[in-house]
C-alpha atoms as a PDB file:
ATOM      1  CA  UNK A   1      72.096-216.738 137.489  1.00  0.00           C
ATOM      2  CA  UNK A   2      71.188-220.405 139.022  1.00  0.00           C
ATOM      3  CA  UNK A   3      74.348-221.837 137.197  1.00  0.00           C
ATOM      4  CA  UNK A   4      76.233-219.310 139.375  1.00  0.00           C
ATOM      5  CA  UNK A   5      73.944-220.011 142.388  1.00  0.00           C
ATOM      6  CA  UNK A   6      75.337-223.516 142.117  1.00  0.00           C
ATOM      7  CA  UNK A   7      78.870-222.685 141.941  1.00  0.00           C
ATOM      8  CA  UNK A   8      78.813-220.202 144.683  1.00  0.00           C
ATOM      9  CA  UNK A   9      76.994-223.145 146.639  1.00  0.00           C
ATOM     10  CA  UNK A  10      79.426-226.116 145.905  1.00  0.00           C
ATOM     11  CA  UNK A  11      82.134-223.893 146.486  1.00  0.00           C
ATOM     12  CA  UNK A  12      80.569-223.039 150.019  1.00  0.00           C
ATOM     13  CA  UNK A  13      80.295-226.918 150.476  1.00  0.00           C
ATOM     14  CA  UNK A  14      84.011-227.518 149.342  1.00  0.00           C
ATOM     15  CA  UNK A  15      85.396-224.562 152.152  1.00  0.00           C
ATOM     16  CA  UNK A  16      82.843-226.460 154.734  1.00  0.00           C
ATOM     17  CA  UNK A  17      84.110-230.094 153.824  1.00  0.00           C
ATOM     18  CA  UNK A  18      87.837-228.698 154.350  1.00  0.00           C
ATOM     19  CA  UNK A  19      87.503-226.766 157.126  1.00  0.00           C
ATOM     20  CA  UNK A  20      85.760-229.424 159.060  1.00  0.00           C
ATOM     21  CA  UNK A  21      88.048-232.296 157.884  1.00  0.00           C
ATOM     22  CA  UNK A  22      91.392-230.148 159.007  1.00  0.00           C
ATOM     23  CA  UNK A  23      89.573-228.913 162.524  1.00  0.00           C
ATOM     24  CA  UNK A  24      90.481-232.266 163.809  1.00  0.00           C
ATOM     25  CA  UNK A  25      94.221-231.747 162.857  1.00  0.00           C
ATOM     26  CA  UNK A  26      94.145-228.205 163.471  1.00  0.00           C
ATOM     27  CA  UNK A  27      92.941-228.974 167.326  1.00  0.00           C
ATOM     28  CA  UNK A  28      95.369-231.390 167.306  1.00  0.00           C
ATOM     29  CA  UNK A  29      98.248-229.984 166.343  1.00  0.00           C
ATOM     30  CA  UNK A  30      97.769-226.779 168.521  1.00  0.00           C
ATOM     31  CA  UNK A  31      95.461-227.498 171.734  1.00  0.00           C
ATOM     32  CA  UNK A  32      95.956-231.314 171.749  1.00  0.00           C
ATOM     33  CA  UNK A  33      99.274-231.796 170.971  1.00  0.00           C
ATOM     34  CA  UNK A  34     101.024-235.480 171.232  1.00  0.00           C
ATOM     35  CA  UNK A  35     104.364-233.786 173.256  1.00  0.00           C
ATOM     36  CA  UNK A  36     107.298-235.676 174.509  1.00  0.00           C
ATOM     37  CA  UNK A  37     105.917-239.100 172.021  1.00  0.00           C
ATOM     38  CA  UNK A  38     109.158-240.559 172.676  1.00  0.00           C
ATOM     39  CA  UNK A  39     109.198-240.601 176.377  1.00  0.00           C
ATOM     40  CA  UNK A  40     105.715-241.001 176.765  1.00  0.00           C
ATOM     41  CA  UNK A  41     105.730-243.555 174.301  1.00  0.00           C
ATOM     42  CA  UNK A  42     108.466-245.578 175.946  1.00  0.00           C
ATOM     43  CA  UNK A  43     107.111-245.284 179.752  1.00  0.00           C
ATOM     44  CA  UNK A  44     103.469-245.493 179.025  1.00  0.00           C
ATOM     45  CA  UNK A  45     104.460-249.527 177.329  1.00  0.00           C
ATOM     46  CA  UNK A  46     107.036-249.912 180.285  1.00  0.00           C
ATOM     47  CA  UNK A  47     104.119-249.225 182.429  1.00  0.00           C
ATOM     48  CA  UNK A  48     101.183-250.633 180.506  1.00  0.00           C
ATOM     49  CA  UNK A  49      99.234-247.016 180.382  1.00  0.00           C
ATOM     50  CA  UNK A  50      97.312-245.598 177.481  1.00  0.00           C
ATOM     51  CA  UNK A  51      99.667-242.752 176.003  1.00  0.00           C
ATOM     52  CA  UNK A  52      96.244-240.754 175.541  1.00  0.00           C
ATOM     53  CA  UNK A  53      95.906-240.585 179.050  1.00  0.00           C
ATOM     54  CA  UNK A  54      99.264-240.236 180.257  1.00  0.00           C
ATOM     55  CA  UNK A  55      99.210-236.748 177.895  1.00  0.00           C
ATOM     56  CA  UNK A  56      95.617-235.649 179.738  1.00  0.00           C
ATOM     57  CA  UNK A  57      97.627-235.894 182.699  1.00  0.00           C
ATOM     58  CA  UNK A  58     100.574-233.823 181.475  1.00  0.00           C
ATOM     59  CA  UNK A  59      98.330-231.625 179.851  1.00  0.00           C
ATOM     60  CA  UNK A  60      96.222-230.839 182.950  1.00  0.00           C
ATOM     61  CA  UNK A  61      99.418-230.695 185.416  1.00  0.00           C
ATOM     62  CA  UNK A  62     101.721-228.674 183.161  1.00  0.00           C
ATOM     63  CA  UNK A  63     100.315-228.103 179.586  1.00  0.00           C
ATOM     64  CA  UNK A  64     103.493-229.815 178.748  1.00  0.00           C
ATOM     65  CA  UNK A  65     105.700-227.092 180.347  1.00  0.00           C
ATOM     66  CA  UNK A  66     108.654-228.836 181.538  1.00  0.00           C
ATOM     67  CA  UNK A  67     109.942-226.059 183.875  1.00  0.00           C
ATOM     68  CA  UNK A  68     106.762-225.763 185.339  1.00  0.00           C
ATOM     69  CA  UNK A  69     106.673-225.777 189.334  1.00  0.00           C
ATOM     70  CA  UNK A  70     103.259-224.874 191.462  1.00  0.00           C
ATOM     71  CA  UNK A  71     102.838-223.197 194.505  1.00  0.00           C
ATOM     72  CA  UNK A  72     103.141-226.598 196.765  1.00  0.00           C
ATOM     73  CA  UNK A  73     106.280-227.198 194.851  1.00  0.00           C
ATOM     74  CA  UNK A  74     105.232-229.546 192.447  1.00  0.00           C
ATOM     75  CA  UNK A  75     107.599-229.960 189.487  1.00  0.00           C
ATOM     76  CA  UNK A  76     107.923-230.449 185.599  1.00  0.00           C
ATOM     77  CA  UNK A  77     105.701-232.122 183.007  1.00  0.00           C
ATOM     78  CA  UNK A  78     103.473-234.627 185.315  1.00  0.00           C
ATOM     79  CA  UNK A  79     103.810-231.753 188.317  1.00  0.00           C
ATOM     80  CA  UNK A  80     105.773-234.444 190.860  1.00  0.00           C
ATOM     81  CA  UNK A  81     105.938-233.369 194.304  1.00  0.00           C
ATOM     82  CA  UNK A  82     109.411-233.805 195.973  1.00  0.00           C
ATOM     83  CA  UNK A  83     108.278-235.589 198.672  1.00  0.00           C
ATOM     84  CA  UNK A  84     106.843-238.035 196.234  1.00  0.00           C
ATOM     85  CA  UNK A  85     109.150-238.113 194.024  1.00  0.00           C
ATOM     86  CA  UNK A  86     111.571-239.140 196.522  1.00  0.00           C
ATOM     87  CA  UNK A  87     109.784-241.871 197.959  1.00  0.00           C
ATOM     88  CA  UNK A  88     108.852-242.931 193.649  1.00  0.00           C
ATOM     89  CA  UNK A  89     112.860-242.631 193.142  1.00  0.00           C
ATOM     90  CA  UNK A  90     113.524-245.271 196.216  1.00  0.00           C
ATOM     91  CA  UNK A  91     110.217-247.688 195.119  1.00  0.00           C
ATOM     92  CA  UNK A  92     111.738-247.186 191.496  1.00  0.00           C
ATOM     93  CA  UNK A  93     115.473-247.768 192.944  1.00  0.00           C
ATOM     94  CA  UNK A  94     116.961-244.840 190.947  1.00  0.00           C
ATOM     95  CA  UNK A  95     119.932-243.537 192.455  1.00  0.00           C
ATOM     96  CA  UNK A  96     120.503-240.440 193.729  1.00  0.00           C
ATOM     97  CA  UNK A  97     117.335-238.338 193.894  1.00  0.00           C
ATOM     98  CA  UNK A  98     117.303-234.465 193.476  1.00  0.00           C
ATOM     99  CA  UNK A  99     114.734-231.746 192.540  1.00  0.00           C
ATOM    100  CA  UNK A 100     116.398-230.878 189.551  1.00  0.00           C
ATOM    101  CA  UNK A 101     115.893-234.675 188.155  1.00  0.00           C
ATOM    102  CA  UNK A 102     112.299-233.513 187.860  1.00  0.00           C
ATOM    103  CA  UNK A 103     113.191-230.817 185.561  1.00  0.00           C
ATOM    104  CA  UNK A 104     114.221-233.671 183.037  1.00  0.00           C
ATOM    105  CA  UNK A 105     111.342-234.392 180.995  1.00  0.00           C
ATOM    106  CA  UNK A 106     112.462-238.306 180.149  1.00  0.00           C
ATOM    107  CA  UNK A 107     112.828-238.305 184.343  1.00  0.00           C
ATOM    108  CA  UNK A 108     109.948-236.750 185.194  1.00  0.00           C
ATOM    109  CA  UNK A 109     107.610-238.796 182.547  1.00  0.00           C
ATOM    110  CA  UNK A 110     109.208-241.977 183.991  1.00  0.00           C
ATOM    111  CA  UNK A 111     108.680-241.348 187.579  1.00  0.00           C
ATOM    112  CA  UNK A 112     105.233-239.969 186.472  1.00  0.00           C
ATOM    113  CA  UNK A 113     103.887-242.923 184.998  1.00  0.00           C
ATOM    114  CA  UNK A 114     105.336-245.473 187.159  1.00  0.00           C
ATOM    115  CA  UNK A 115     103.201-243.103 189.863  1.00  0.00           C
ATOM    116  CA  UNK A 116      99.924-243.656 187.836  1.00  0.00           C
ATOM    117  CA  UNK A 117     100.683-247.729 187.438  1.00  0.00           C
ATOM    118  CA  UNK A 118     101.157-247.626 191.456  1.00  0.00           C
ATOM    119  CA  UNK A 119      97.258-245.596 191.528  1.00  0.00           C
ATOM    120  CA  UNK A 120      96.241-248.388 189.445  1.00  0.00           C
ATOM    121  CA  UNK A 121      97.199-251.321 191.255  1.00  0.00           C
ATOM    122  CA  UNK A 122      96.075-249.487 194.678  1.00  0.00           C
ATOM    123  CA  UNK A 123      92.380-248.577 193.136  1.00  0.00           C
ATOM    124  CA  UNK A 124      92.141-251.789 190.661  1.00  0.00           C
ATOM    125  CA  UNK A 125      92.244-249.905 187.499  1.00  0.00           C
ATOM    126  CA  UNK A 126      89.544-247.776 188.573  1.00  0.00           C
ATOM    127  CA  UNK A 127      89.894-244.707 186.463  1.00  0.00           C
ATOM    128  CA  UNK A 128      88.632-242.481 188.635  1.00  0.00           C
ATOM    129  CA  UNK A 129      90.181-243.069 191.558  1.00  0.00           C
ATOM    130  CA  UNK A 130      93.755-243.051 189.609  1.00  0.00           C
ATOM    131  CA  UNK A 131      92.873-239.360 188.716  1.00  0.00           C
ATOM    132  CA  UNK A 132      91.971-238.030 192.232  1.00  0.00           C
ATOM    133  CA  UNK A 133      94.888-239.865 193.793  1.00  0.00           C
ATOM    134  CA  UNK A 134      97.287-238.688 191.268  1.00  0.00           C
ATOM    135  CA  UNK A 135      95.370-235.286 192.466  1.00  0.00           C
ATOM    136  CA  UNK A 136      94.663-235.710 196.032  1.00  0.00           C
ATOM    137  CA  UNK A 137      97.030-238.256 197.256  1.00  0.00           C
ATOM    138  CA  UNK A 138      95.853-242.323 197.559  1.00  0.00           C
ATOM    139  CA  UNK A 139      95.558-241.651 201.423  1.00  0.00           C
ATOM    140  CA  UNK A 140      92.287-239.074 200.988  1.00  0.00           C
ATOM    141  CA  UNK A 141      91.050-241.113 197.788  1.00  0.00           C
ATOM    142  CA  UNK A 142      91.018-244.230 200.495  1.00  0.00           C
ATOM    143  CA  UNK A 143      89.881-241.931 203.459  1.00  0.00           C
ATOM    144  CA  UNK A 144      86.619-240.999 200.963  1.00  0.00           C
ATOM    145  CA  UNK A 145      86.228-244.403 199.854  1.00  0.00           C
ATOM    146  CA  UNK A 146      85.751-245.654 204.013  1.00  0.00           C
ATOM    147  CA  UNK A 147      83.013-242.659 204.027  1.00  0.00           C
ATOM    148  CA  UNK A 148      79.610-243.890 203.719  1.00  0.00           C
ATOM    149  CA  UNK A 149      78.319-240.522 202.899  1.00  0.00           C
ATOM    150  CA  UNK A 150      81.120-240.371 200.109  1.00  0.00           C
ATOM    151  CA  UNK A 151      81.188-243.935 198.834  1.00  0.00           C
ATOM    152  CA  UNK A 152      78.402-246.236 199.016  1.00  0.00           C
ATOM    153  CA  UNK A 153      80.173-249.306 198.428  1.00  0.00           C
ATOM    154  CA  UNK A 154      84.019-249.092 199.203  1.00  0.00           C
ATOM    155  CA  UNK A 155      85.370-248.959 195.512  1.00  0.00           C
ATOM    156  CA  UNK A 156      83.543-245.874 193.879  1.00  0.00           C
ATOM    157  CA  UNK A 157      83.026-242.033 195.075  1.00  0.00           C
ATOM    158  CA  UNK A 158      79.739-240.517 194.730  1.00  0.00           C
ATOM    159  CA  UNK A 159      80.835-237.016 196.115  1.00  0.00           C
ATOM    160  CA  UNK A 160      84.435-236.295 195.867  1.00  0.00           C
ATOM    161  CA  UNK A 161      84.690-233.457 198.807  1.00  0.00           C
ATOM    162  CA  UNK A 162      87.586-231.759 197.259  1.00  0.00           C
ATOM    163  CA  UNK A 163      86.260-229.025 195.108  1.00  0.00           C
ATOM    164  CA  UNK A 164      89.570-228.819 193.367  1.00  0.00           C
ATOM    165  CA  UNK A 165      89.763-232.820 192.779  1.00  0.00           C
ATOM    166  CA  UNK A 166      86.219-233.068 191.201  1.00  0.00           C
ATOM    167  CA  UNK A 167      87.502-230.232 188.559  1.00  0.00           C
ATOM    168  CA  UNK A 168      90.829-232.065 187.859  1.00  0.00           C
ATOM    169  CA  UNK A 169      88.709-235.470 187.343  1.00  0.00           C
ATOM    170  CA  UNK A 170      86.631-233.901 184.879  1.00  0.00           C
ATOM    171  CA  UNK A 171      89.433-232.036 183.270  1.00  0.00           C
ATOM    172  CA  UNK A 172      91.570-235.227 182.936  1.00  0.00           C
ATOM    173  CA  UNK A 173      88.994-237.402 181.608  1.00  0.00           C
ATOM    174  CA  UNK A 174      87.591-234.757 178.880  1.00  0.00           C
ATOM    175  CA  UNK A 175      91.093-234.184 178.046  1.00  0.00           C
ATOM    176  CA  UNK A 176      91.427-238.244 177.651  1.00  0.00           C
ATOM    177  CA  UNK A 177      88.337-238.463 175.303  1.00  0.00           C
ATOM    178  CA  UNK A 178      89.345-235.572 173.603  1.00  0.00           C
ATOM    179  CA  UNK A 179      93.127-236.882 172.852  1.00  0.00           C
ATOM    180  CA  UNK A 180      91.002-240.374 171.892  1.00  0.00           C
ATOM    181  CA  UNK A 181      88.971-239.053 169.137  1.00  0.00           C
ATOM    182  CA  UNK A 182      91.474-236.784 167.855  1.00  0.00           C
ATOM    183  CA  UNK A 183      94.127-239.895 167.756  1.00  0.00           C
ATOM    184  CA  UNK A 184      91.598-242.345 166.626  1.00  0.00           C
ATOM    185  CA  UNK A 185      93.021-243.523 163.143  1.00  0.00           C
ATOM    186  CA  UNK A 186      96.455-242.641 164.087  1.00  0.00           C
ATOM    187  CA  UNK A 187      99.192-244.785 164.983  1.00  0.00           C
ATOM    188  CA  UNK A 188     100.495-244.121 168.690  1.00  0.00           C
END
C-alpha cells in the first residue's frame, strides 16, 4: 500500500514539475507571444529599444492586430495616429505618406519605434514618461511635468491626471516585466 502511496506521489510530483516548467512556454507562446520578431527585431536595434518593450507596446495598443484602428483613428500594430504619423513620416523623411502605410506592419513598427526613440530623447530615457507620451501625447506629459501638484521636481509624475494614461502605464510596464521573465534565457 505505501509502495503505491509513493508512486502515486512521485507521479503527482513529475505532472507538477512539467506543468510548471511548460507554463512559462505555454504563456508564452499564447498570451505573450514574440509577433512580428523580424520587424521588431530590426527597428528596435535601428532604434536602440528593448524588443521586450517595443512588444508591451504593441501588445497594449493592438494585441498585435495589424488591421486594428480605434475610435480616434489610430492605426495598426503600435496604434499610430495619422496626424502623427504624418508629421513621424516627414521627421523620418519617408516619402509619400498615406493611412494605408500604417496598415503595413514593417511600416507601422518602423514609424512606431522611431516614435518611442523621439519620447526617449524628449523625457531622457525616463520610462515612464515614454509610456504616457506614447499614450497621452509629449505636450500633456510636459504640461504635468510644469505642475507642481503633479510633479514635484520637473522630471517625474507623482499623479498622472489621466485616468486612462495611469492604466496604460501600468499595463505597459507589467506587460514589459512579464515579456522579460518569460524571454529571460532566450535569445532575442
Amino acid at each position: 500500500m505505501k509502495s503505491k502511496k509513493n508512486k502515486f506521489l512521485i507521479l503527482g510530483v513529475i505532472i507538477i514539475v512539467v506543468l510548471a516548467s511548460s507554463s512559462k512556454y505555454l504563456m508564452r507562446d499564447i498570451f505573450f507571444p514574440y509577433k512580428y520578431k523580424e520587424y521588431v527585431n530590426e527597428y528596435s536595434k535601428e532604434y536602440n529599444l528593448d524588443p521586450f518593450f517595443v512588444l508591451s507596446v504593441m501588445k497594449t495598443e493592438s494585441n498585435f492586430d495589424n488591421k486594428a484602428q480605434s475610435h480616434k483613428n489610430a492605426i495598426g500594430l503600435m496604434q499610430i495616429t495619422l496626424e502623427t504619423g504624418e508629421w513621424a513620416a516627414k521627421q523620418m523623411g519617408l516619402d509619400e505618406f498615406s493611412k494605408e502605410k500604417l496598415f503595413d506592419e514593417s511600416y507601422n513598427i518602423r514609424m512606431g519605434c522611431w516614435y518611442l526613440n523621439e519620447l526617449r530623447n524628449m523625457f531622457d530615457g525616463n520610462l515612464a514618461l515614454m509610456i504616457a507620451g506614447y499614450n497621452a501625447g509629449p505636450g500633456n506629459v510636459n504640461k504635468w511635468l510644469n505642475n507642481s501638484s503633479l510633479s514635484q521636481n520637473g522630471k517625474d509624475l507623482s499623479y498622472i491626471p489621466f485616468n486612462e494614461t495611469k492604466k496604460y502605464l501600468d499595463k505597459v510596464t507589467t506587460y514589459y516585466n512579464v515579456y522579460k521573465y518569460l524571454y529571460s534565457n532566450s535569445k532575442k
